[in-house]
Each structure stands twice: as C-alpha cells, then as structure tokens.
PDB file of N, CA and C in Angstrom:
ATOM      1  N   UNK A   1     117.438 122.402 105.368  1.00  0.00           N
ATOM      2  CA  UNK A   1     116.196 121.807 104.920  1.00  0.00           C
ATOM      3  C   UNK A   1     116.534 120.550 104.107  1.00  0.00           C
ATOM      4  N   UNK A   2     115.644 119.818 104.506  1.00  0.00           N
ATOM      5  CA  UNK A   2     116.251 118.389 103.726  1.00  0.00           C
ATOM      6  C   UNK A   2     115.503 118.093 102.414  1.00  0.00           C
ATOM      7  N   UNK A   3     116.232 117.336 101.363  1.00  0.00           N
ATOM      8  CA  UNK A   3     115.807 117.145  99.672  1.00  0.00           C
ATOM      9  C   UNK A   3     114.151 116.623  99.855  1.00  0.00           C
ATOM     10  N   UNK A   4     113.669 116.146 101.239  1.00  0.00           N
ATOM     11  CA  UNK A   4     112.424 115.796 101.115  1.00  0.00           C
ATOM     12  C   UNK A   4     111.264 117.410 100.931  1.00  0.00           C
ATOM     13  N   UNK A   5     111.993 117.453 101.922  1.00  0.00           N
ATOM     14  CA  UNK A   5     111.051 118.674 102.554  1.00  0.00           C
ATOM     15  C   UNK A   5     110.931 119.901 100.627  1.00  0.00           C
ATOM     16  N   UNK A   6     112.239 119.815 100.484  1.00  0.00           N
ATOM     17  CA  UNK A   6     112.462 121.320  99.308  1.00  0.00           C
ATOM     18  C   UNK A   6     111.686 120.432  98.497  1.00  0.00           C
ATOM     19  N   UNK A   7     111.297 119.046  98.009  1.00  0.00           N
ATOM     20  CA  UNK A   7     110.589 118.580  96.702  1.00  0.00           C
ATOM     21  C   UNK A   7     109.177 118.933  97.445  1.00  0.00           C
ATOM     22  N   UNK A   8     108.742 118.817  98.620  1.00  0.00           N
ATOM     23  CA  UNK A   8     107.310 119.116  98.326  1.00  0.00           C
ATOM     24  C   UNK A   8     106.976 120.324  98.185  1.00  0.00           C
ATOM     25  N   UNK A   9     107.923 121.445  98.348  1.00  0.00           N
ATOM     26  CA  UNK A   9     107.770 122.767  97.904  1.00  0.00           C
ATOM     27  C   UNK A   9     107.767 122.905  96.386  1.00  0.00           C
ATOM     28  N   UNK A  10     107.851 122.311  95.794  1.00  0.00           N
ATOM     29  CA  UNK A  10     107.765 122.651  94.476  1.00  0.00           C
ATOM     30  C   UNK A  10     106.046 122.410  93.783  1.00  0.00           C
ATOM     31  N   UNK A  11     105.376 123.204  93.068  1.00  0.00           N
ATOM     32  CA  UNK A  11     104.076 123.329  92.800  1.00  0.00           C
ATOM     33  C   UNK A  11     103.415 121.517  92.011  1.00  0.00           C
ATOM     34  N   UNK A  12     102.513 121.421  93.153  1.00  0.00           N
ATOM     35  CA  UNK A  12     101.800 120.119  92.792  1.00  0.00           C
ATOM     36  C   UNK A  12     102.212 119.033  93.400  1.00  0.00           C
ATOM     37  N   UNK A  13     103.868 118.863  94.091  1.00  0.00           N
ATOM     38  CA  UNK A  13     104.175 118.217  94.213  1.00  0.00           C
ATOM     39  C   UNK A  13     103.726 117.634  95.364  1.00  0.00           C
ATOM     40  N   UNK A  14     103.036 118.261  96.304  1.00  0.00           N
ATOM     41  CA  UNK A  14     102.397 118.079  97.714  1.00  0.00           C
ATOM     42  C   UNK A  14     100.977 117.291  97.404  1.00  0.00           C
ATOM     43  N   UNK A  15     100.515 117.283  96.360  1.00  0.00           N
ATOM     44  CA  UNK A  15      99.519 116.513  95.932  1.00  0.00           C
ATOM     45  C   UNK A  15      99.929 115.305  95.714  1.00  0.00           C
ATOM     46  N   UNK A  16     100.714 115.207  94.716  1.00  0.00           N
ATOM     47  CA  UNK A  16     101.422 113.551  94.486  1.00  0.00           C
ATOM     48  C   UNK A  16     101.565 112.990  95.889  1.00  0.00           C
ATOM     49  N   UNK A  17     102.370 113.777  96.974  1.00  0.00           N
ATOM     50  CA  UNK A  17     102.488 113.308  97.924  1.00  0.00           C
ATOM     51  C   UNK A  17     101.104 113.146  99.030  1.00  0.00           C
ATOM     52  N   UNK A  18     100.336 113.423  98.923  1.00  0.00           N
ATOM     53  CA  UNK A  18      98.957 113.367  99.432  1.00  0.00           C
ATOM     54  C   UNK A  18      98.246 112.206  98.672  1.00  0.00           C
ATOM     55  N   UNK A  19      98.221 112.293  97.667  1.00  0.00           N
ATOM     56  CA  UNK A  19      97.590 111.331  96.579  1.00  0.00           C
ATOM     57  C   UNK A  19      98.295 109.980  97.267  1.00  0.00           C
ATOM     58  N   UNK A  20      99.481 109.896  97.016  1.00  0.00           N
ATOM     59  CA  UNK A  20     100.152 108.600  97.677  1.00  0.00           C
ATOM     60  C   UNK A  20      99.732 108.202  98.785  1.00  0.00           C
ATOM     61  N   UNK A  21      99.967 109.176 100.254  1.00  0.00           N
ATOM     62  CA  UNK A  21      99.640 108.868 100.952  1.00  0.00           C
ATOM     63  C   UNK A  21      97.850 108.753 100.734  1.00  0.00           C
ATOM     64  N   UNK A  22      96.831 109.063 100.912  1.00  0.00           N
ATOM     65  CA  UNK A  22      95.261 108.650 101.089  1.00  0.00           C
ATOM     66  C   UNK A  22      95.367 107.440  99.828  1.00  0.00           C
ATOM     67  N   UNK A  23      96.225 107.275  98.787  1.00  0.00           N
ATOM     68  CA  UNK A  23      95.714 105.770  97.708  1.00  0.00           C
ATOM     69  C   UNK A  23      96.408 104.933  99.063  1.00  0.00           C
ATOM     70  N   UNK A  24      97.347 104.716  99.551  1.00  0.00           N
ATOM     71  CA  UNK A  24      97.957 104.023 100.681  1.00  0.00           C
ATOM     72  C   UNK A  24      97.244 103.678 101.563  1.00  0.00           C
ATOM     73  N   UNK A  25      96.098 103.976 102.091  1.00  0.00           N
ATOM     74  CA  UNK A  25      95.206 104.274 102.801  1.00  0.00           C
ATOM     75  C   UNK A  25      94.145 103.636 102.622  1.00  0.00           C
ATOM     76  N   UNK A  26      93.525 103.590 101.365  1.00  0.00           N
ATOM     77  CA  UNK A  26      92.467 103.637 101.001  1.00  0.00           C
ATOM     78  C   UNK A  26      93.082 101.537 100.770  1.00  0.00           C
ATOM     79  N   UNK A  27      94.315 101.437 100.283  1.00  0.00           N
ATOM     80  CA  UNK A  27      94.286 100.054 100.058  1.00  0.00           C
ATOM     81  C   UNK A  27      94.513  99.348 100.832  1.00  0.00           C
ATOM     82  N   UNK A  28      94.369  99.767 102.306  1.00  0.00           N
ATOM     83  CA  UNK A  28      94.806  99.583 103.617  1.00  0.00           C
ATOM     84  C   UNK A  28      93.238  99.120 104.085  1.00  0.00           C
ATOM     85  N   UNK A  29      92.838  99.434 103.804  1.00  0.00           N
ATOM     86  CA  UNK A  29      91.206  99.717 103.979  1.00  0.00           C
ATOM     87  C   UNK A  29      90.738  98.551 103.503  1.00  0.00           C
ATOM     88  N   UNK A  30      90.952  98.330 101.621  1.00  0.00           N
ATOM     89  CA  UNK A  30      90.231  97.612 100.977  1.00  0.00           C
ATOM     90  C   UNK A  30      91.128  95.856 101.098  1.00  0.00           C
ATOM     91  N   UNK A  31      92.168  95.878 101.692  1.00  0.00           N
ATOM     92  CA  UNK A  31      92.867  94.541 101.772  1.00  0.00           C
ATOM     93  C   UNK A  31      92.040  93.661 102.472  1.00  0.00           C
ATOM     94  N   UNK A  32      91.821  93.976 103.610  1.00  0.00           N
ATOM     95  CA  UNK A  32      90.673  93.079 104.286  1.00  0.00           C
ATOM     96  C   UNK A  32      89.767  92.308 104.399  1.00  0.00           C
ATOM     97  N   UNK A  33      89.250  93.374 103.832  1.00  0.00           N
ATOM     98  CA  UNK A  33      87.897  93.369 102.965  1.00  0.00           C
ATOM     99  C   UNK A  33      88.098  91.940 101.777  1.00  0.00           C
ATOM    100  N   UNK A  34      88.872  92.468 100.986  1.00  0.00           N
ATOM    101  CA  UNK A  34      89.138  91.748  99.576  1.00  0.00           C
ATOM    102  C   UNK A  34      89.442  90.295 100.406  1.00  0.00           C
ATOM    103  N   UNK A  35      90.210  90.108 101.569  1.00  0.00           N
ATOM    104  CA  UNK A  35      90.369  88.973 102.151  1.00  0.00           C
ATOM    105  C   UNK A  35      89.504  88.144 102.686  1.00  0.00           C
ATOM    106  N   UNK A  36      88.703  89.041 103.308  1.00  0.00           N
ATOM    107  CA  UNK A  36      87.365  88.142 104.188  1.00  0.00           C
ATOM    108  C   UNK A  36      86.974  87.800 102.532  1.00  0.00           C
ATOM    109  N   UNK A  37      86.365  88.307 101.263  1.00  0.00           N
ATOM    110  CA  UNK A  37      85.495  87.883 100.643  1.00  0.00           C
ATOM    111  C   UNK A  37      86.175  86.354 100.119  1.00  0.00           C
ATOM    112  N   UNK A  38      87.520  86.575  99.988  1.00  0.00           N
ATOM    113  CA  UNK A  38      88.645  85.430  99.574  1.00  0.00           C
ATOM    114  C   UNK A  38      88.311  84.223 100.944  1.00  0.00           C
ATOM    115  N   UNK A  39      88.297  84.506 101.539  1.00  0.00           N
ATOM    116  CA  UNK A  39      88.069  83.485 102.729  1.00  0.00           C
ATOM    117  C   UNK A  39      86.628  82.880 102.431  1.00  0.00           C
ATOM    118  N   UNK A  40      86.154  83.451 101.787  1.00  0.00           N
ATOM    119  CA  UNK A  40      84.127  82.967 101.996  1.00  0.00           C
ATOM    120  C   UNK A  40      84.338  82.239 101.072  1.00  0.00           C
ATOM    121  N   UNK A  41      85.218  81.978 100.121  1.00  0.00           N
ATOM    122  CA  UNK A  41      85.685  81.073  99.002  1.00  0.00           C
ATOM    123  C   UNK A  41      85.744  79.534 100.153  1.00  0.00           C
ATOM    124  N   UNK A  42      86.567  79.365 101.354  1.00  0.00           N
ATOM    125  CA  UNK A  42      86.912  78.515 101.872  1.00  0.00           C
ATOM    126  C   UNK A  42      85.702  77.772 102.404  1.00  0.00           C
ATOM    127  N   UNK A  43      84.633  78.452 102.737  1.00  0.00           N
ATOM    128  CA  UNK A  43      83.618  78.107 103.908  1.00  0.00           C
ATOM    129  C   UNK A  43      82.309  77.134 102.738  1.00  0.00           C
ATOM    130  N   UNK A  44      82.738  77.546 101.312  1.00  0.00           N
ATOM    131  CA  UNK A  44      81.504  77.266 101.088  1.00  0.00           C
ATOM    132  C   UNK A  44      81.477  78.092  99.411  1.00  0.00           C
ATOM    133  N   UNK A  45      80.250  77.679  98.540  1.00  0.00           N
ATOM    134  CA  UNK A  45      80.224  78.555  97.152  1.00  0.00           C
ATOM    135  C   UNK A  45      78.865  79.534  97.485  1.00  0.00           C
ATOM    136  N   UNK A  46      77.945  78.650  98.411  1.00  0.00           N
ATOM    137  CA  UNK A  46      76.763  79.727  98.681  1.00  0.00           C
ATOM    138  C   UNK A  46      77.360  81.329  99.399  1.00  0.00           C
ATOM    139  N   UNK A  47      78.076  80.955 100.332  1.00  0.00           N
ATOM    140  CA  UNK A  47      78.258  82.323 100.973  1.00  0.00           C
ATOM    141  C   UNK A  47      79.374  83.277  99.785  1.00  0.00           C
ATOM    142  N   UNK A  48      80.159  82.839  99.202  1.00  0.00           N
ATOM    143  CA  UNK A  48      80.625  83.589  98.418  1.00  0.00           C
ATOM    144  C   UNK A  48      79.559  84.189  97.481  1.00  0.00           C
ATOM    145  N   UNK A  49      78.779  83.444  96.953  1.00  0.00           N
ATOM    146  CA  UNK A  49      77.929  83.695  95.581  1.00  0.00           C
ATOM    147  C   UNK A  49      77.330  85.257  96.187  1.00  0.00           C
ATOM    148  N   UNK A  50      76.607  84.863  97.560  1.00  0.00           N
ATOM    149  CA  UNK A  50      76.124  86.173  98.074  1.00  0.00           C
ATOM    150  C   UNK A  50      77.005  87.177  98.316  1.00  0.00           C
ATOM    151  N   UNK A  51      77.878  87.298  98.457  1.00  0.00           N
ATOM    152  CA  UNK A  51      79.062  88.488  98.266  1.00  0.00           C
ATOM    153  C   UNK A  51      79.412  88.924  96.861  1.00  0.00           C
ATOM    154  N   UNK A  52      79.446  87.897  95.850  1.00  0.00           N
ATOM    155  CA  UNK A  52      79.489  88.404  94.546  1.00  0.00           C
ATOM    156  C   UNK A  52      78.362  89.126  93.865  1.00  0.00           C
ATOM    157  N   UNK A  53      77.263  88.628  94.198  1.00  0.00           N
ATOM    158  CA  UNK A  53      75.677  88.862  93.846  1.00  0.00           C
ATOM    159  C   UNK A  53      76.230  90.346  94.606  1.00  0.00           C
ATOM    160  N   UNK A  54      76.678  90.880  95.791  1.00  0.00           N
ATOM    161  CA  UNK A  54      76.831  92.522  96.475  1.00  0.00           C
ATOM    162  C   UNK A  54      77.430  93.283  95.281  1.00  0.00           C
ATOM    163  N   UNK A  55      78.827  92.574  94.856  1.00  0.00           N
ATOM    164  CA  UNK A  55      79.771  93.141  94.052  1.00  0.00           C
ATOM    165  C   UNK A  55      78.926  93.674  92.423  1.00  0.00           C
ATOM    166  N   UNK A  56      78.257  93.113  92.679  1.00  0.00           N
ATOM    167  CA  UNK A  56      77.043  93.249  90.703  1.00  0.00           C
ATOM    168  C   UNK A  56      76.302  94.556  91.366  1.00  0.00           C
ATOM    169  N   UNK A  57      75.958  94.985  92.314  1.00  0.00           N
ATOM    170  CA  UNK A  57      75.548  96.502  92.350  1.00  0.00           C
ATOM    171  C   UNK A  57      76.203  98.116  91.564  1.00  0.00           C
ATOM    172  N   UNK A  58      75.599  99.037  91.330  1.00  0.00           N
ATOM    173  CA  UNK A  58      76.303 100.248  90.804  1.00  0.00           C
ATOM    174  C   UNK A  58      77.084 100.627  91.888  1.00  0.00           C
ATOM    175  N   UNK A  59      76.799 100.824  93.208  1.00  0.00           N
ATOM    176  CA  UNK A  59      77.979 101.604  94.446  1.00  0.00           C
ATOM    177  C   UNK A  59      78.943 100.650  94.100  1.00  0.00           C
ATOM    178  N   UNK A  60      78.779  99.286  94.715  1.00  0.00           N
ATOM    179  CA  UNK A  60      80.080  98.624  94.644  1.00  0.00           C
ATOM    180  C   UNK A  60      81.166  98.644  93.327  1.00  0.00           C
ATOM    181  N   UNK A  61      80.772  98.647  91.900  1.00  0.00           N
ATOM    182  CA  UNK A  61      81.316  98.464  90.759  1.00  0.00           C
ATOM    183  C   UNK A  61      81.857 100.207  91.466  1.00  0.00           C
ATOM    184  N   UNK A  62      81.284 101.114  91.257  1.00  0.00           N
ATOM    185  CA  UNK A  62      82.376 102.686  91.804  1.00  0.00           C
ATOM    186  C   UNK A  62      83.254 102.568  92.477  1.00  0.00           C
ATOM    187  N   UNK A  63      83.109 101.724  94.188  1.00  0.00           N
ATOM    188  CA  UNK A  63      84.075 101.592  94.519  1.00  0.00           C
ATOM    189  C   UNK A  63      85.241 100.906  93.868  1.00  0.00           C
ATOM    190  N   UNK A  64      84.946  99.861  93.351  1.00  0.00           N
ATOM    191  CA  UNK A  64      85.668  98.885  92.440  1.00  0.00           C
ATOM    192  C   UNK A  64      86.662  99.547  92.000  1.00  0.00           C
ATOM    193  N   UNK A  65      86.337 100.752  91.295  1.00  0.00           N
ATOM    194  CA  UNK A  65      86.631 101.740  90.042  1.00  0.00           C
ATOM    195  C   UNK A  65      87.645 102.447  91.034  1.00  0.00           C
ATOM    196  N   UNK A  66      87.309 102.953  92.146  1.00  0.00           N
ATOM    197  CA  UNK A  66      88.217 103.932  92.968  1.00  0.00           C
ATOM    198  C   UNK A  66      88.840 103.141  93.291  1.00  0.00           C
ATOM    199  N   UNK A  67      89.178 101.923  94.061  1.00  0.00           N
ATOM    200  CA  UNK A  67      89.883 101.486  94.602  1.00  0.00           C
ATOM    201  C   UNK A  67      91.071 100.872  93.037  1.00  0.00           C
ATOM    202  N   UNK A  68      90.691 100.899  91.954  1.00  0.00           N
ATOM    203  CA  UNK A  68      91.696 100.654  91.072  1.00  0.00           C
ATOM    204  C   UNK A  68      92.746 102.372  90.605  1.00  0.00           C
ATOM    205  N   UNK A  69      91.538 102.801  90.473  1.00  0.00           N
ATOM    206  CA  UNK A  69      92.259 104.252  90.479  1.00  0.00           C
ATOM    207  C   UNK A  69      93.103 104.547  91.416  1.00  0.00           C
ATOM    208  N   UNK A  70      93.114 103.867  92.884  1.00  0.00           N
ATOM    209  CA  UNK A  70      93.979 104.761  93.957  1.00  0.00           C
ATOM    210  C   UNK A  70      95.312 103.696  94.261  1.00  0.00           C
ATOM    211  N   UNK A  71      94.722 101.988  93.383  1.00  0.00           N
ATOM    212  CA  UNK A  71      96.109 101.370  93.249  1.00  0.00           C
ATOM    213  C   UNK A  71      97.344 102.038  92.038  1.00  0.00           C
ATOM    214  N   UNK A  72      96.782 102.739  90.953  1.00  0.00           N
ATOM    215  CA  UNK A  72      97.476 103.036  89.728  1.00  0.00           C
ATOM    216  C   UNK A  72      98.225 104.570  90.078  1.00  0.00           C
ATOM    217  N   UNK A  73      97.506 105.167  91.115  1.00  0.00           N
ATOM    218  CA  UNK A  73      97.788 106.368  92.092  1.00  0.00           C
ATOM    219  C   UNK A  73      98.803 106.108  92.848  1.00  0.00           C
ATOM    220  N   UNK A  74      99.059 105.201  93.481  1.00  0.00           N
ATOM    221  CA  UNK A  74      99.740 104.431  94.642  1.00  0.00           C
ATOM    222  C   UNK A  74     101.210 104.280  93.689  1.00  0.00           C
ATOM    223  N   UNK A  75     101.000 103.424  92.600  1.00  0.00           N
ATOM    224  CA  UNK A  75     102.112 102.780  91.773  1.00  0.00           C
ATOM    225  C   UNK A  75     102.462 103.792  91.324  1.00  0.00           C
ATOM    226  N   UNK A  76     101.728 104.601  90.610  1.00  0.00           N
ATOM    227  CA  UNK A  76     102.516 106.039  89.733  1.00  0.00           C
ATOM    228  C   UNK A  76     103.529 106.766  91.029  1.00  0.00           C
ATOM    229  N   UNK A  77     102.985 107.029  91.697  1.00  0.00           N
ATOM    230  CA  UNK A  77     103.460 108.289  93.134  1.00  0.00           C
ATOM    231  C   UNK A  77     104.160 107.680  93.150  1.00  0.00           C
ATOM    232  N   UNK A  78     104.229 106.332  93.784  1.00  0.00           N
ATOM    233  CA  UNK A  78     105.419 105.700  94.370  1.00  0.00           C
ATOM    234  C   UNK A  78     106.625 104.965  93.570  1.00  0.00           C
ATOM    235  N   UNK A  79     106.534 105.240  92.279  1.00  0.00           N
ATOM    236  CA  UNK A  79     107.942 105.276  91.229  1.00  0.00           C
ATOM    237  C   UNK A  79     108.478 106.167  90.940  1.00  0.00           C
ATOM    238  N   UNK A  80     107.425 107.732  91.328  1.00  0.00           N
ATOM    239  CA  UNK A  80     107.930 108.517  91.483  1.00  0.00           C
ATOM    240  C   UNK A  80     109.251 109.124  92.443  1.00  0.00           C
ATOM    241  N   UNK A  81     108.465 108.681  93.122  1.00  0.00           N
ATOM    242  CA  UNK A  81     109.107 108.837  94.611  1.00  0.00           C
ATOM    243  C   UNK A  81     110.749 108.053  94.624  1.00  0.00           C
ATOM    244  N   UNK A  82     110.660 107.066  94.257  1.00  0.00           N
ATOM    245  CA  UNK A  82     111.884 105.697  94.107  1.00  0.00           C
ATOM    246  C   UNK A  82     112.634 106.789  92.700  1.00  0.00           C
ATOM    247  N   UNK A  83     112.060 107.105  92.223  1.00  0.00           N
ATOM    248  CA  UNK A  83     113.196 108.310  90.763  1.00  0.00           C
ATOM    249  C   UNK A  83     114.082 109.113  91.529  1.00  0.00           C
ATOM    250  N   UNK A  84     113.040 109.946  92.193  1.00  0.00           N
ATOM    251  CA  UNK A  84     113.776 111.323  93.205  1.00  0.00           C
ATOM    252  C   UNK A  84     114.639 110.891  93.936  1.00  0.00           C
ATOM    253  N   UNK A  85     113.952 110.151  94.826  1.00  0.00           N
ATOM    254  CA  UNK A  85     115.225 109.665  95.696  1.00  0.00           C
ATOM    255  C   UNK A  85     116.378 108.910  95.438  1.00  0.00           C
ATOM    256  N   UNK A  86     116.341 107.743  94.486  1.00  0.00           N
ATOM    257  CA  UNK A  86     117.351 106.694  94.143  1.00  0.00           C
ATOM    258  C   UNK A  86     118.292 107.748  92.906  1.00  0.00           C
ATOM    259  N   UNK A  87     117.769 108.058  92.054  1.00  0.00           N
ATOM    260  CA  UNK A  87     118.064 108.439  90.664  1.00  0.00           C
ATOM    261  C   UNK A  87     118.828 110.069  90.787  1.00  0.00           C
ATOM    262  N   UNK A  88     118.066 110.406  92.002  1.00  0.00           N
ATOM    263  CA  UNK A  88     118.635 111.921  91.875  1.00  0.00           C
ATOM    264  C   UNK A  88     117.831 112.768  90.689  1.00  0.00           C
ATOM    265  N   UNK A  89     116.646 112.239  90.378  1.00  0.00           N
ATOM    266  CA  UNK A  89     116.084 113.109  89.383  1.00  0.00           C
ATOM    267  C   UNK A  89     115.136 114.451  89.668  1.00  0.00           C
ATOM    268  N   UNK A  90     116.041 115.466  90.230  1.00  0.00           N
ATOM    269  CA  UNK A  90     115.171 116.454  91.049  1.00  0.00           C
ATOM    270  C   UNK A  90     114.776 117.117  90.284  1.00  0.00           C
ATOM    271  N   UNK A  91     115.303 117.758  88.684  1.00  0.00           N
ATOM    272  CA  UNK A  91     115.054 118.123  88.068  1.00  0.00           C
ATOM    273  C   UNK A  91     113.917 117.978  86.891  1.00  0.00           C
ATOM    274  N   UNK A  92     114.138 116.593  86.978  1.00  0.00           N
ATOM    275  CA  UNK A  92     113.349 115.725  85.856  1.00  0.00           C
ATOM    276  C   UNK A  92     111.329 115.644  86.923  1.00  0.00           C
ATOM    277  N   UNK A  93     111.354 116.253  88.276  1.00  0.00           N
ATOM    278  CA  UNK A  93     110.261 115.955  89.061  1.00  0.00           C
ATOM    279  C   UNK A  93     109.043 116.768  88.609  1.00  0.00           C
ATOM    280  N   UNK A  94     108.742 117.818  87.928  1.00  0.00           N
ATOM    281  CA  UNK A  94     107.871 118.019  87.064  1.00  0.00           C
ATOM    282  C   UNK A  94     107.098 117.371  86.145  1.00  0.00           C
ATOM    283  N   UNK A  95     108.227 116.639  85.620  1.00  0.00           N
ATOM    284  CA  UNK A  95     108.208 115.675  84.149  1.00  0.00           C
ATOM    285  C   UNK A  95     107.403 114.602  84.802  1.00  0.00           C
ATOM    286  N   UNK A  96     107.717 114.099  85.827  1.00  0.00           N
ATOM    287  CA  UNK A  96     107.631 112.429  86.487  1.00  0.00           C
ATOM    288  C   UNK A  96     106.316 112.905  87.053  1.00  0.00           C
ATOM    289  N   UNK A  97     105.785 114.129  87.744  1.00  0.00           N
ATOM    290  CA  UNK A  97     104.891 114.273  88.225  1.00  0.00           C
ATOM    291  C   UNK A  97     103.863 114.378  87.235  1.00  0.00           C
ATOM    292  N   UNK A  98     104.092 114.800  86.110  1.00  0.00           N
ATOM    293  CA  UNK A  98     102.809 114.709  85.207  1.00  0.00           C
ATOM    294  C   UNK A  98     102.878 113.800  84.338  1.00  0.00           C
ATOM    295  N   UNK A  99     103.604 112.787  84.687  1.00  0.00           N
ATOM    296  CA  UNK A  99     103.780 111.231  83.938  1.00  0.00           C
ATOM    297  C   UNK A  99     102.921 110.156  85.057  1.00  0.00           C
ATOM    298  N   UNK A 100     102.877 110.609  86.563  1.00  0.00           N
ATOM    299  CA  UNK A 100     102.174 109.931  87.125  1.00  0.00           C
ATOM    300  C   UNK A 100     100.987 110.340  87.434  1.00  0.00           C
ATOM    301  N   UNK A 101     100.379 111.448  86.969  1.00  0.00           N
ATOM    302  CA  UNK A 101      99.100 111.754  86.744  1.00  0.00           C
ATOM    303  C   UNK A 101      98.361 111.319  85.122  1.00  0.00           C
ATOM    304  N   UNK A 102      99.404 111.348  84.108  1.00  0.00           N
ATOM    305  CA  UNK A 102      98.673 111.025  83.257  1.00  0.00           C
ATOM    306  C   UNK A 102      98.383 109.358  83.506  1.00  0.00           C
ATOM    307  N   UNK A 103      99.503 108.560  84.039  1.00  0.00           N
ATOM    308  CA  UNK A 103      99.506 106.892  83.484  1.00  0.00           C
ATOM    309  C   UNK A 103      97.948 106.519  84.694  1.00  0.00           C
ATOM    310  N   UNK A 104      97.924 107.675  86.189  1.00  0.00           N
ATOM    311  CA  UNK A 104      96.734 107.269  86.978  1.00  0.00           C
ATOM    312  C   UNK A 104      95.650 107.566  85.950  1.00  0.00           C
ATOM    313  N   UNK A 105      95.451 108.866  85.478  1.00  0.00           N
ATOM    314  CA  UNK A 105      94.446 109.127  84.714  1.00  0.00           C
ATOM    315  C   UNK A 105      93.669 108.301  83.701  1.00  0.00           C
ATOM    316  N   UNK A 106      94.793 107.874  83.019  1.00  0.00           N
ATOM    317  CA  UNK A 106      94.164 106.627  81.424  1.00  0.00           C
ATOM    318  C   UNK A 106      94.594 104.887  82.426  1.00  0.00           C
ATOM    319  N   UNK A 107      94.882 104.629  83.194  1.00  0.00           N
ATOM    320  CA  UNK A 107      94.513 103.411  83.746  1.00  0.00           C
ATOM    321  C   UNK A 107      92.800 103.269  84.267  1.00  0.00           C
ATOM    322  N   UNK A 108      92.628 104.795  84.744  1.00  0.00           N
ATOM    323  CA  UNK A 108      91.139 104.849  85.220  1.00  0.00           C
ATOM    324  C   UNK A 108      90.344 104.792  84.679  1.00  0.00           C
ATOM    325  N   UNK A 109      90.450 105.263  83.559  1.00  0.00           N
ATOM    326  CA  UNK A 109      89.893 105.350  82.415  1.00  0.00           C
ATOM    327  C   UNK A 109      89.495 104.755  81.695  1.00  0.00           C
ATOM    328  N   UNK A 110      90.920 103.301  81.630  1.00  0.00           N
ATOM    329  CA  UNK A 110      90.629 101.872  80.777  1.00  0.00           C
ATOM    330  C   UNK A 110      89.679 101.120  81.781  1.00  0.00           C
ATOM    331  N   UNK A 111      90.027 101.652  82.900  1.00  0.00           N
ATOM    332  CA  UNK A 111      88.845 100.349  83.754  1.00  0.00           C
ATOM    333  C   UNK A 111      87.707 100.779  83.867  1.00  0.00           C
ATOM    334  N   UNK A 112      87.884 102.425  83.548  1.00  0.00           N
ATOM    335  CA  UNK A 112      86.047 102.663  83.515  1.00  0.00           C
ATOM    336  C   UNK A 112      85.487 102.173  82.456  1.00  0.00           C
ATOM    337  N   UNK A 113      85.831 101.876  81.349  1.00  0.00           N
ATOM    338  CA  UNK A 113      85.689 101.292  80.458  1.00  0.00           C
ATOM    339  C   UNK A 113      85.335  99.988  80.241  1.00  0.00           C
ATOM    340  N   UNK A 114      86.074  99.213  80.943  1.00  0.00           N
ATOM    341  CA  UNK A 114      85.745  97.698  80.771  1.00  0.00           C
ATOM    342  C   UNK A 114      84.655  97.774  81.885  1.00  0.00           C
ATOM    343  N   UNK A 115      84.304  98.492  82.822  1.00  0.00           N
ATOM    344  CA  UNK A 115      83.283  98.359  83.769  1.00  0.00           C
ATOM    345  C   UNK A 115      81.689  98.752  83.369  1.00  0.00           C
ATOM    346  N   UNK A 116      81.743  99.513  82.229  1.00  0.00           N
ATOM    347  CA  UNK A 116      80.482 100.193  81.764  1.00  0.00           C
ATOM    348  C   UNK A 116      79.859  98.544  80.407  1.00  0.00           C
ATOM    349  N   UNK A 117      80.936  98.304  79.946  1.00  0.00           N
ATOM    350  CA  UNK A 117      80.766  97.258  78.898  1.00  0.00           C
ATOM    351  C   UNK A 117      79.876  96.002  79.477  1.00  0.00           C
TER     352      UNK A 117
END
C-alpha cells in the first residue's frame, strides 16, 4: 500500500483530501468567469459597470465569500499535502490537518467580515 493511500486512512484526513480536491474545482469554475468580467474592462466602462452593479447583490457577495473560503481551503490542503510528501511529516499529519482547517476557518471569517461592513 502506498504512503498516499495509508495517509488517507487516517481519520479526517479523506476530507482534507476532498476539501482540496472540490476547492480545486470550484476555482476551476470561478477563473473564467473572473476573466470574462476582466475582459469587459477591455470593451468598454459601461459593460463592466453592469457586471459590477451584478457583483453588489446578496447571492453574488456569498458566492464571493465561498469562492474565498475554497481558495484558503485549496492553499491550506495543499501545504499540507507539500509537508507529507516533501518533509516526511507523517506523523506531524494530525497537527497540519487541524492547522489547515483552522487557518481555512478564520480566513473565512475575516472576509465574512469585511463583507458584512
């Protein structure tokens, strides 16, 4: 059985790895997106304005919010991931796993914050 396979047997750790993969996903999704609106910058200030005027809604500011949550998800998991494997820290993967749930947790947190203000 290989060091991948035995770390996701260990409790929670199949989440981090899920979490990674769907935040991966989800910013796969939102790149595009974020690009076309970056492009409406090129064409003109009216057609952007109307895409920003979208972005001032409550759904969109949530998504906003998730899609920052699932970048800080993305970054936590995936330094995780670069520990275990590079570092050899198999032991220390408990520790790292609830270091990258707390730093996703209070990043979300600070931006829910500046988003309600």
């Amino acid at each position: 059985m290989s060091a991948h396979t035995k770390s996701l047997q260990r409790p929670g750790s199949w989440r981090l790895y899920l979490a990674h993969r769907l935040s991966g996903l989800a910013l796969a999704f939102f790149l595009p997106l974020h690009f076309l609106v970056l492009g409406q910058a090129l064409t003109g200030a009216a057609p952007l304005q109307t895409l920003l005027d979208v972005t001032r809604t409550p759904a969109v500011r949530v998504l906003e919010w998730a899609v920052v949550v699932a970048l800080a998800a993305h970054l936590a998991a995936g330094i995780r991931v670069l520990c275990i494997e590079f570092l050899a820290w198999h032991a220390l993967q408990k520790t790292l796993s609830t270091l990258a749930i707390a730093f996703t947790t209070l990043f979300g947190l600070a931006y829910l914050l500046v988003l309600i203000r």
